[in-house]
Protein backbone atom coordinates (compact mmCIF):
# COMPACT_ATOMS: atom_id res chain seq x y z
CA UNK A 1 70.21 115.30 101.37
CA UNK A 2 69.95 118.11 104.07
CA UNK A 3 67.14 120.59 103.94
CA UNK A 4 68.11 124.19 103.74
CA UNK A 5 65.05 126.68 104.86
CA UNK A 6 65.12 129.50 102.20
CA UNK A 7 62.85 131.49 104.26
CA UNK A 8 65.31 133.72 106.00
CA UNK A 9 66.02 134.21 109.72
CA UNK A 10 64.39 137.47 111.44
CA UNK A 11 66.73 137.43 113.92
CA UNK A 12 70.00 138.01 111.57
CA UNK A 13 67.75 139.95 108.57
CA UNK A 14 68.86 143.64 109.03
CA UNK A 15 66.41 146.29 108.19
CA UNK A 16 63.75 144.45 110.00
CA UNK A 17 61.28 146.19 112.36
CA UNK A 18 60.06 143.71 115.37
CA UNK A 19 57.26 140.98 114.53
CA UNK A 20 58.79 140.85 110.95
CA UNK A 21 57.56 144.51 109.63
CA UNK A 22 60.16 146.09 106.58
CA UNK A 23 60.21 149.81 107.51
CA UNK A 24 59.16 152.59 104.47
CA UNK A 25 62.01 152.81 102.05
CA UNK A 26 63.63 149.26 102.89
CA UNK A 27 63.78 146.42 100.11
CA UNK A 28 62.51 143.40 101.71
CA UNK A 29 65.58 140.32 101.58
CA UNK A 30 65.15 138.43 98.35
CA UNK A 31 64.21 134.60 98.19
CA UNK A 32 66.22 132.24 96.99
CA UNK A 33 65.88 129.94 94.21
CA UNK A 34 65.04 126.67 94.43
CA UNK A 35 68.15 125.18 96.69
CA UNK A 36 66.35 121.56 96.73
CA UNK A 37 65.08 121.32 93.39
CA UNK A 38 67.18 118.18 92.64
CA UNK A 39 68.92 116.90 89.39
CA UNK A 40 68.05 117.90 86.03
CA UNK A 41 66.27 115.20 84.30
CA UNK A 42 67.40 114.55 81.19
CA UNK A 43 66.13 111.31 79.54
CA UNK A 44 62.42 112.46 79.64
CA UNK A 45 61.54 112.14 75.62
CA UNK A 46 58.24 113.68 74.45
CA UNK A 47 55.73 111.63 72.91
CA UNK A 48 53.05 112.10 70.81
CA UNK A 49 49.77 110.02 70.79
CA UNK A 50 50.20 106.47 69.76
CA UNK A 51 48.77 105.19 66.68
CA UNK A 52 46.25 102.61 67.90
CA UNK A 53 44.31 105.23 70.45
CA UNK A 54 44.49 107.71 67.55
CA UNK A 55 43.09 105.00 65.39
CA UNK A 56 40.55 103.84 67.52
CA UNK A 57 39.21 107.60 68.62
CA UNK A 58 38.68 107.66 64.64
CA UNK A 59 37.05 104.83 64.00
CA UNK A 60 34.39 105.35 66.88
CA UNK A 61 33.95 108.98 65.26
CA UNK A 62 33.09 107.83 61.78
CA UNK A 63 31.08 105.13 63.25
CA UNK A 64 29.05 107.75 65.79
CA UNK A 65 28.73 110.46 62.52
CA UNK A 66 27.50 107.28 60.32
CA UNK A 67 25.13 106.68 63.21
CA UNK A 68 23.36 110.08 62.84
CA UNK A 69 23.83 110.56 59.22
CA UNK A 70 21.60 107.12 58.90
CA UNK A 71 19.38 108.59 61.20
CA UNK A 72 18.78 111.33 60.04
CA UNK A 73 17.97 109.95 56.52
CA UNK A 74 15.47 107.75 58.13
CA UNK A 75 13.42 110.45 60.02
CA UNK A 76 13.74 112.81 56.46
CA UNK A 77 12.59 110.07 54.11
């Protein structure tokens, strides 16, 4: 796969003042889009959270709220 600079070449850009400058009224050269940006990927299938971290995440917060709830009750009564 050969690189292609986007960036383009002051030497061949017209409209160019030296050291790179784009003189008052002159549109500056557009960039390209991305020549090296590869092949689409297709086979890239969104996922959602699995059932066992989703599972364990609530378990730990029922067991953390039982936690305070309890106490709680202990420093009230």
């Amino acid at each position: 796969m050969s690189h292609v600079n986007p960036d383009p070449e002051p030497e061949r850009t017209t409209g160019l003042e030296p050291g790179g400058g784009v003189p008052p009224g002159e549109t500056p050269p557009a960039e390209s889009s991305l020549p090296e940006a590869g092949p689409r990927e297709t086979h890239n299938p969104t996922k959602g959270w699995a059932k066992a971290p989703l599972t364990l995440i609530l378990v730990l917060v029922v067991l953390i709220a039982a936690f305070f709830l309890a106490y709680a009750l202990t420093l009230i009564l």
